[in-house]
Protein backbone atom coordinates (compact mmCIF):
# COMPACT_ATOMS: atom_id res chain seq x y z
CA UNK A 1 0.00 0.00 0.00
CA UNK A 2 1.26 3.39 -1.03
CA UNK A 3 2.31 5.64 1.84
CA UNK A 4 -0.54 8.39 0.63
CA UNK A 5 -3.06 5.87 1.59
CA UNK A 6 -1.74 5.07 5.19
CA UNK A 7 -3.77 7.41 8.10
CA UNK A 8 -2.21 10.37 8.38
CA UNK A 9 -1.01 9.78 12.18
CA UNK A 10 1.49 6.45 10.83
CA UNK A 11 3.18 8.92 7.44
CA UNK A 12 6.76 9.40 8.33
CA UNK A 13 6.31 13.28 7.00
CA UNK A 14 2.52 14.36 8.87
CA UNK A 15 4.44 12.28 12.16
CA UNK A 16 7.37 14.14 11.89
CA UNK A 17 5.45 17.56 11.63
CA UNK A 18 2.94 16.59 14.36
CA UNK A 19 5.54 14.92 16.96
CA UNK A 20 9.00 16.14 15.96
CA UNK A 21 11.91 13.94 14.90
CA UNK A 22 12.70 12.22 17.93
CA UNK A 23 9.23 10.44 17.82
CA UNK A 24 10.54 8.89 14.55
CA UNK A 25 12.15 5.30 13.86
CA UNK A 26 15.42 5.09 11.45
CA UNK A 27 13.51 3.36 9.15
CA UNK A 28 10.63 6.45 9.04
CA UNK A 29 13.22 9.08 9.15
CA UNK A 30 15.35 7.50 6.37
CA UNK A 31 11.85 6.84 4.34
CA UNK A 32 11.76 10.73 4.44
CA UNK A 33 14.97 10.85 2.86
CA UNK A 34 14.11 8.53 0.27
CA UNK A 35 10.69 9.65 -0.59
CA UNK A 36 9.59 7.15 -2.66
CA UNK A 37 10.38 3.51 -2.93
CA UNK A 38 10.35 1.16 -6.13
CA UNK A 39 7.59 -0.52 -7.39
CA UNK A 40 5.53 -2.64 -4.95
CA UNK A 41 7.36 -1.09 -2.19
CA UNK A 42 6.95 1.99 -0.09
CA UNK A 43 9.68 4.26 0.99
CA UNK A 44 9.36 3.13 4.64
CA UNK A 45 9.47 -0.91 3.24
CA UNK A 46 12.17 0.46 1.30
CA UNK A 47 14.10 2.27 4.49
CA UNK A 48 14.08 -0.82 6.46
CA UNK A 49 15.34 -3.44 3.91
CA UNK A 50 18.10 -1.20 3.49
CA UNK A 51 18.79 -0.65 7.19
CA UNK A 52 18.71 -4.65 6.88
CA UNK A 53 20.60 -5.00 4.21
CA UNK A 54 23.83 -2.64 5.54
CA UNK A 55 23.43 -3.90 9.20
CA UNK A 56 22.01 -0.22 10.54
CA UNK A 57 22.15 3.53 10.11
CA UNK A 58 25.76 3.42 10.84
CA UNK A 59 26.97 1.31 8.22
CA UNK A 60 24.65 2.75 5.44
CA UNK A 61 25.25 6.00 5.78
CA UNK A 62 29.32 5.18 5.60
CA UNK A 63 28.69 2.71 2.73
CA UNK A 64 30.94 3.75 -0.52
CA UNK A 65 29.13 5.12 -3.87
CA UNK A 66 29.64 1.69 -5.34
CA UNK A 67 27.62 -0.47 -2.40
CA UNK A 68 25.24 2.12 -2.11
CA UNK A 69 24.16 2.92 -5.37
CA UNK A 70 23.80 -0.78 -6.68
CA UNK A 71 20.98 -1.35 -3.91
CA UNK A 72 17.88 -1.77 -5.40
CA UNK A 73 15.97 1.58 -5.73
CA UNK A 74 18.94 3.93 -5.38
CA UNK A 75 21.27 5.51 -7.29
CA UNK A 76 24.03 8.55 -7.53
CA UNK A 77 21.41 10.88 -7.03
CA UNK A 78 20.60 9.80 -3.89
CA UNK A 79 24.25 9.14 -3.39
CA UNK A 80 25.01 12.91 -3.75
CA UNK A 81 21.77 13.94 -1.95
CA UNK A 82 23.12 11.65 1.45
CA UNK A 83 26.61 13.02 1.06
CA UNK A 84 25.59 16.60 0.77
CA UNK A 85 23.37 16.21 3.99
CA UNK A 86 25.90 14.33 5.62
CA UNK A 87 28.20 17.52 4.72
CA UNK A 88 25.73 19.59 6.45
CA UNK A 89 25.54 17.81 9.25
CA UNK A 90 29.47 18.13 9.90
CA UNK A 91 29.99 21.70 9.23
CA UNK A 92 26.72 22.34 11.25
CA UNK A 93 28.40 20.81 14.49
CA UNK A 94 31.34 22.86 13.67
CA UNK A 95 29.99 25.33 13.39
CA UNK A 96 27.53 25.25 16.69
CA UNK A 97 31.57 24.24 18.57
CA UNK A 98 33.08 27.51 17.59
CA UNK A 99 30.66 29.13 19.17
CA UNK A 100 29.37 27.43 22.25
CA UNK A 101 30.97 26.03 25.39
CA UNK A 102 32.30 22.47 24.30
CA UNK A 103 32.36 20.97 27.49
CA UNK A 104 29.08 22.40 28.27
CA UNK A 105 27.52 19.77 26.28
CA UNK A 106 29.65 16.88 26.43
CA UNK A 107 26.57 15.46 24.01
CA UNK A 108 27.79 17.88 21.35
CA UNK A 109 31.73 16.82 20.84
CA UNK A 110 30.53 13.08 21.06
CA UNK A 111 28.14 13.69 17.75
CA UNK A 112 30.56 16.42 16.44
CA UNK A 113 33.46 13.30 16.33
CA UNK A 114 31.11 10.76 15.51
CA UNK A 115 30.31 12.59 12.31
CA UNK A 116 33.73 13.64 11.87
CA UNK A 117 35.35 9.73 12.18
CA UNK A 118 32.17 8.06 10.54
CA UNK A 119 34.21 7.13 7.45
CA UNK A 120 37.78 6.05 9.03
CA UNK A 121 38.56 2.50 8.69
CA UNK A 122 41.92 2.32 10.52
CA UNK A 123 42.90 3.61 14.22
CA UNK A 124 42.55 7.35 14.29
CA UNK A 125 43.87 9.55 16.65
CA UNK A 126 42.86 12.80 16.75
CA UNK A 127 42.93 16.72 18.80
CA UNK A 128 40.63 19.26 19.24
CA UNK A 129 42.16 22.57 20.47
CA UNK A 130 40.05 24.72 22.23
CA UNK A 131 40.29 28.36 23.15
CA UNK A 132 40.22 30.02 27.00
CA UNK A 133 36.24 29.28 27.00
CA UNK A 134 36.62 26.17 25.78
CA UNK A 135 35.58 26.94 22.19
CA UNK A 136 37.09 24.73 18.72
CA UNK A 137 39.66 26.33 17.29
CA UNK A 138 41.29 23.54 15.14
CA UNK A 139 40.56 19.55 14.52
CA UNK A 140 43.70 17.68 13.91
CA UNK A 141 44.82 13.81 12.95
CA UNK A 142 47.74 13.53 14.74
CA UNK A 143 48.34 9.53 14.21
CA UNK A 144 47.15 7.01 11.94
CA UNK A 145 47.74 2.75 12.63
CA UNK A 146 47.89 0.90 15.55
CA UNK A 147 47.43 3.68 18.72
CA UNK A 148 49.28 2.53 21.66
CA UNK A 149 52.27 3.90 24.16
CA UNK A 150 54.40 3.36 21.42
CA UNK A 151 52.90 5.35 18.47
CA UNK A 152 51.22 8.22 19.98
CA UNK A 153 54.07 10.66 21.58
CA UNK A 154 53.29 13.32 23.81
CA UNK A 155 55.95 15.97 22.60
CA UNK A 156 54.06 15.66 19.02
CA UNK A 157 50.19 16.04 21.20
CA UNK A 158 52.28 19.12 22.92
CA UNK A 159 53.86 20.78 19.55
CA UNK A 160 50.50 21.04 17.53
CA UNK A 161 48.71 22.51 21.06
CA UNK A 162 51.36 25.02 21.15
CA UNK A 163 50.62 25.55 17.41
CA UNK A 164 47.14 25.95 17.74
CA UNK A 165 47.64 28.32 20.71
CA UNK A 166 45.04 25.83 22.70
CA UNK A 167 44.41 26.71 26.13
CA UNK A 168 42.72 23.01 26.48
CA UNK A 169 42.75 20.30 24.45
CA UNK A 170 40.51 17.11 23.92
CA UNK A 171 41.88 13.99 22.20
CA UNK A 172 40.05 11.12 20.63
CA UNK A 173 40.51 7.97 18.54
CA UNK A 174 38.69 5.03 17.12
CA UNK A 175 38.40 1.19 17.35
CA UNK A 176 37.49 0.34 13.98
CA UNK A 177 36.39 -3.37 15.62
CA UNK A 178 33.91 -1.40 17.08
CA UNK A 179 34.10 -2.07 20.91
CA UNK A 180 34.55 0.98 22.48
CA UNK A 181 35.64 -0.22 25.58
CA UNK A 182 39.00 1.51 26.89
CA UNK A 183 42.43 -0.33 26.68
CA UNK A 184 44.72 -0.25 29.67
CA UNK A 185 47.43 1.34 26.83
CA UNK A 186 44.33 4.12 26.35
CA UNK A 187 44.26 5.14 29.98
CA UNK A 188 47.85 4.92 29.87
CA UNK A 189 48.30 7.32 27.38
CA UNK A 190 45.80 9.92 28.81
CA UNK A 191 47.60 9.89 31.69
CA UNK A 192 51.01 10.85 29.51
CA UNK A 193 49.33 13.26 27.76
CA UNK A 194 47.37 15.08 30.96
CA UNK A 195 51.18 15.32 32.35
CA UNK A 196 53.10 16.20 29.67
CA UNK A 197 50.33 19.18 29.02
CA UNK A 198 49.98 20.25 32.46
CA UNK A 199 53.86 21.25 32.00
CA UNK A 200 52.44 24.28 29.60
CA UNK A 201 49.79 24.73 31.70
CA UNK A 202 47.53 23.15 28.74
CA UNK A 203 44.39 21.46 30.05
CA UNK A 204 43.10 17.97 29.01
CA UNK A 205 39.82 18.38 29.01
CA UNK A 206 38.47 14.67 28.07
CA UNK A 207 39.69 11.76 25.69
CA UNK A 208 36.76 9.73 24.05
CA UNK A 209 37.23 6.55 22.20
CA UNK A 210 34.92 5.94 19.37
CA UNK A 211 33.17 2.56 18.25
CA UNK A 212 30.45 2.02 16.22
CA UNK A 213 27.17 3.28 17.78
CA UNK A 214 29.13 3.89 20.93
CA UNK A 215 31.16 7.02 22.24
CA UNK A 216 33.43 6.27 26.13
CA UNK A 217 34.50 9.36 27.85
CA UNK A 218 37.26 8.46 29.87
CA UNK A 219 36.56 11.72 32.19
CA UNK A 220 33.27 10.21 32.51
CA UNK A 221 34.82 6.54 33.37
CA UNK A 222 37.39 8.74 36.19
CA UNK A 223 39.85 7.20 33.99
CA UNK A 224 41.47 10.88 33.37
């Protein structure tokens, strides 16, 4: 049954407008996105085979041009419209950082790096430098690989803060296996890096490691 002829209450769109986005599934707001959906299946039908398909939001919205436009019903037009909101997205969280308290809303750098590290595949780690109130002045990849004691060197953390003129930093990296559970070499290494910035009387503010579907603040954990 076409979407038009469901009551008005269960449309993605009139739910959306009556309730607001949070009342909304993945599969309704993605049917949104979509609009329509291929012969003998709605957009919402359409949403949720796909969210199926690619194993969740997540994972479809980082699939490659090539995976996502030979699902059935999609193509590079869709392709370009996802990317271009996806775009949005990211500059619209850096945007709201440079001009907000960061560690305010602890909520906002979480979904600020989760957007920003959707699409790395390997170990990340990364820096954001923040001003006297705490506000982004620069993202940074500082390391790329394997992200232990051994490859991540506080001097390097400590140059690029300097740099940046940061008057507080917060540092983050990924497990691309997903479990975002910290490492004893992760709390190892925010304790090196909390010392060796302390020295310049550079503050580190929180380090958050980033899995799929799942941000750990080690400030949060008292790991810091």
């Amino acid at each position: 049954m076409s979407i038009r002829k469901w009551p008005l209450d269960d449309r993605p769109r009139e739910k959306l407008l009556k309730k607001g986005p949070d009342a909304l599934t993945n599969a309704e707001l993605l049917a949104i996105f979509l609009r329509v959906g291929y012969q003998g299946v709605d957009a919402k039908a359409m949403a949720q085979s796909l969210l199926d398909q690619f194993g969740g939001l997540a994972p479809l919205l980082a699939a490659g041009k090539a995976d996502f436009c030979n699902s059935k019903g999609l193509g590079e037009a869709k392709y370009c419209q996802l990317q271009a909101s996806l775009e949005l997205t990211k500059r619209y969280l850096s945007e709201r950082l440079t001009v907000t308290d960061v560690f305010s809303s602890p909520d906002e750098v979480m979904d600020y790096l989760a957007v920003q590290m959707r699409n790395y595949h390997r170990e990340v780690f990364v820096m954001l430098s923040l001003d006297t109130k705490h506000r982004l002045i620069d993202f940074s990849e500082l390391f790329q690989g394997t992200i232990n004691s051994a490859s991540v060197y506080p001097r390097e953390v400590c140059k690029v803060a300097l740099q940046k003129n940061a008057a507080a930093v917060i540092v983050a990296h990924n497990h691309p296996s997903g479990n975002a559970e910290p490492s004893k070499a992760d709390i190892s290494i925010t304790k090196k890096l909390k010392a060796a910035l302390g020295i310049l009387d550079i503050k580190l503010l929180d380090h958050f490691v980033i899995g799929k579907g799942e941000i750990v603040s080690l400030g949060q954990l008292g790991k810091l």
